[in-house]
C-alpha atoms as a PDB file:
ATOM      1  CA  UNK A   1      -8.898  22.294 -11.019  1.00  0.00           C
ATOM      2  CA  UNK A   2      -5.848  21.650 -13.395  1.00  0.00           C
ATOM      3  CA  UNK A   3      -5.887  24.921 -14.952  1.00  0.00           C
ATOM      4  CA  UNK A   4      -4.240  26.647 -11.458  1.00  0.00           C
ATOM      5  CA  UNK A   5      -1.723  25.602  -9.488  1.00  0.00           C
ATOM      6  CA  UNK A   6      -2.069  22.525  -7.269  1.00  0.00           C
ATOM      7  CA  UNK A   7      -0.339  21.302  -4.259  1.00  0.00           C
ATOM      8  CA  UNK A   8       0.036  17.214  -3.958  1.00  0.00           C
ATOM      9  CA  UNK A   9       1.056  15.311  -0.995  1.00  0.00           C
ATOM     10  CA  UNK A  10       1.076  11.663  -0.416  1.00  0.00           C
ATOM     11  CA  UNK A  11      -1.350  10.058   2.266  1.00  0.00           C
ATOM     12  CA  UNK A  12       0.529   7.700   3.817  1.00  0.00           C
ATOM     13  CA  UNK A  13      -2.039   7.332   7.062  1.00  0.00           C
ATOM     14  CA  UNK A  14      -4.437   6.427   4.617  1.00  0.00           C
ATOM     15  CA  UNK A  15      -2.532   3.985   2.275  1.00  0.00           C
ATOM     16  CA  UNK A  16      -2.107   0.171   2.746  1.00  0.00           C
ATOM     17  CA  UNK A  17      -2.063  -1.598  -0.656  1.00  0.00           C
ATOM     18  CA  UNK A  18      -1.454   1.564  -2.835  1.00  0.00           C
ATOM     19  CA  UNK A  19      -0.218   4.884  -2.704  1.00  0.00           C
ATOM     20  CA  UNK A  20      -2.424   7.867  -2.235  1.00  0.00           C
ATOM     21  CA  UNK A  21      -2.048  11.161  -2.421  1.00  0.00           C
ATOM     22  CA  UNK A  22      -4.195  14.586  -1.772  1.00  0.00           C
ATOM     23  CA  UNK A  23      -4.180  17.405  -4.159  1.00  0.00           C
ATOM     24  CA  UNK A  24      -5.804  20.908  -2.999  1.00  0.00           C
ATOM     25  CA  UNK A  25      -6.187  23.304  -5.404  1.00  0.00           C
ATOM     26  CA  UNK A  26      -9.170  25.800  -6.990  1.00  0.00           C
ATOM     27  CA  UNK A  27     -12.190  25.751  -9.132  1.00  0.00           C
ATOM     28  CA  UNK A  28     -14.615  28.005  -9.878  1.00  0.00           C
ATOM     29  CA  UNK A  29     -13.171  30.278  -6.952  1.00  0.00           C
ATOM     30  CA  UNK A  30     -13.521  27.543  -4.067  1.00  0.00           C
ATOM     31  CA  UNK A  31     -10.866  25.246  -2.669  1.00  0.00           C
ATOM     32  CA  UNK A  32     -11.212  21.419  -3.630  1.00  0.00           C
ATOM     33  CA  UNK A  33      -9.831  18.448  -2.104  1.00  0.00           C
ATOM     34  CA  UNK A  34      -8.932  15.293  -4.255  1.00  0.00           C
ATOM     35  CA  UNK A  35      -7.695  12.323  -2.307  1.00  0.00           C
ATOM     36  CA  UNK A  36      -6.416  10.200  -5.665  1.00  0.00           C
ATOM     37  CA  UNK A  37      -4.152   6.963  -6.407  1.00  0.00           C
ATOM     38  CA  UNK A  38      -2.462   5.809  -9.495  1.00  0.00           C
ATOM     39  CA  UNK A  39      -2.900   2.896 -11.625  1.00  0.00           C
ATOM     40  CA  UNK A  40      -1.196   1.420 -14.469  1.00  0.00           C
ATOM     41  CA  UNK A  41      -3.345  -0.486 -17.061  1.00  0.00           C
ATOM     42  CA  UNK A  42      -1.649  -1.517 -20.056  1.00  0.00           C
ATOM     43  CA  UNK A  43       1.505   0.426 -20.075  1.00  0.00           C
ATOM     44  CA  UNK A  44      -0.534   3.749 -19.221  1.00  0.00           C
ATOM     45  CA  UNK A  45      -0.602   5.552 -15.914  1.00  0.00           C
ATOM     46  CA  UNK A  46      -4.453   6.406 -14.444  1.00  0.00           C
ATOM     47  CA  UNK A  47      -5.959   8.370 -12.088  1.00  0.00           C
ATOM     48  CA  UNK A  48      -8.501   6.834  -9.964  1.00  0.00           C
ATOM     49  CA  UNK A  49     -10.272   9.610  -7.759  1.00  0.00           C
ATOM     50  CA  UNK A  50     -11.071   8.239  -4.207  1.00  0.00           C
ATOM     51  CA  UNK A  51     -12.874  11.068  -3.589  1.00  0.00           C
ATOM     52  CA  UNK A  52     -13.260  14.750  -4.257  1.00  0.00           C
ATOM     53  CA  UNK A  53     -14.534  17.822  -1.776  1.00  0.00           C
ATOM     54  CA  UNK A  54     -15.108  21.142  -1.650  1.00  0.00           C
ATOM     55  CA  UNK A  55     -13.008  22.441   1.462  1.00  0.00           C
ATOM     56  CA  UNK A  56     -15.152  23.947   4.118  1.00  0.00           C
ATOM     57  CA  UNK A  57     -14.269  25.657   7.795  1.00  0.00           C
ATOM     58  CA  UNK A  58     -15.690  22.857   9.737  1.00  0.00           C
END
């Protein structure tokens, strides 16, 4: 998915404690949906996926 270009909002509706955010972007030809928040552990910055989709009409 990192390889292409990627769009990332934040998910504020979603969001109490921490910040979200959603990236959409591509792999293997289909659209994805990664609904991720950050962490810091240690003076480094983590990703901790939420959850991840493939996108879908319905």
């Amino acid at each position: 998915m990192f390889a292409n270009p990627i769009a990332v909002v934040p998910d504020p509706a979603h969001s109490r404690i921490e910040e979200r955010f959603k990236a959409i972007g591509t792999t293997a030809g289909r659209h994805i949906l990664v609904v991720f928040t950050l962490r810091r552990r240690q003076g480094d910055i983590l990703i901790r996926p939420i959850n991840a989709r493939y996108m879908h009409r319905k």
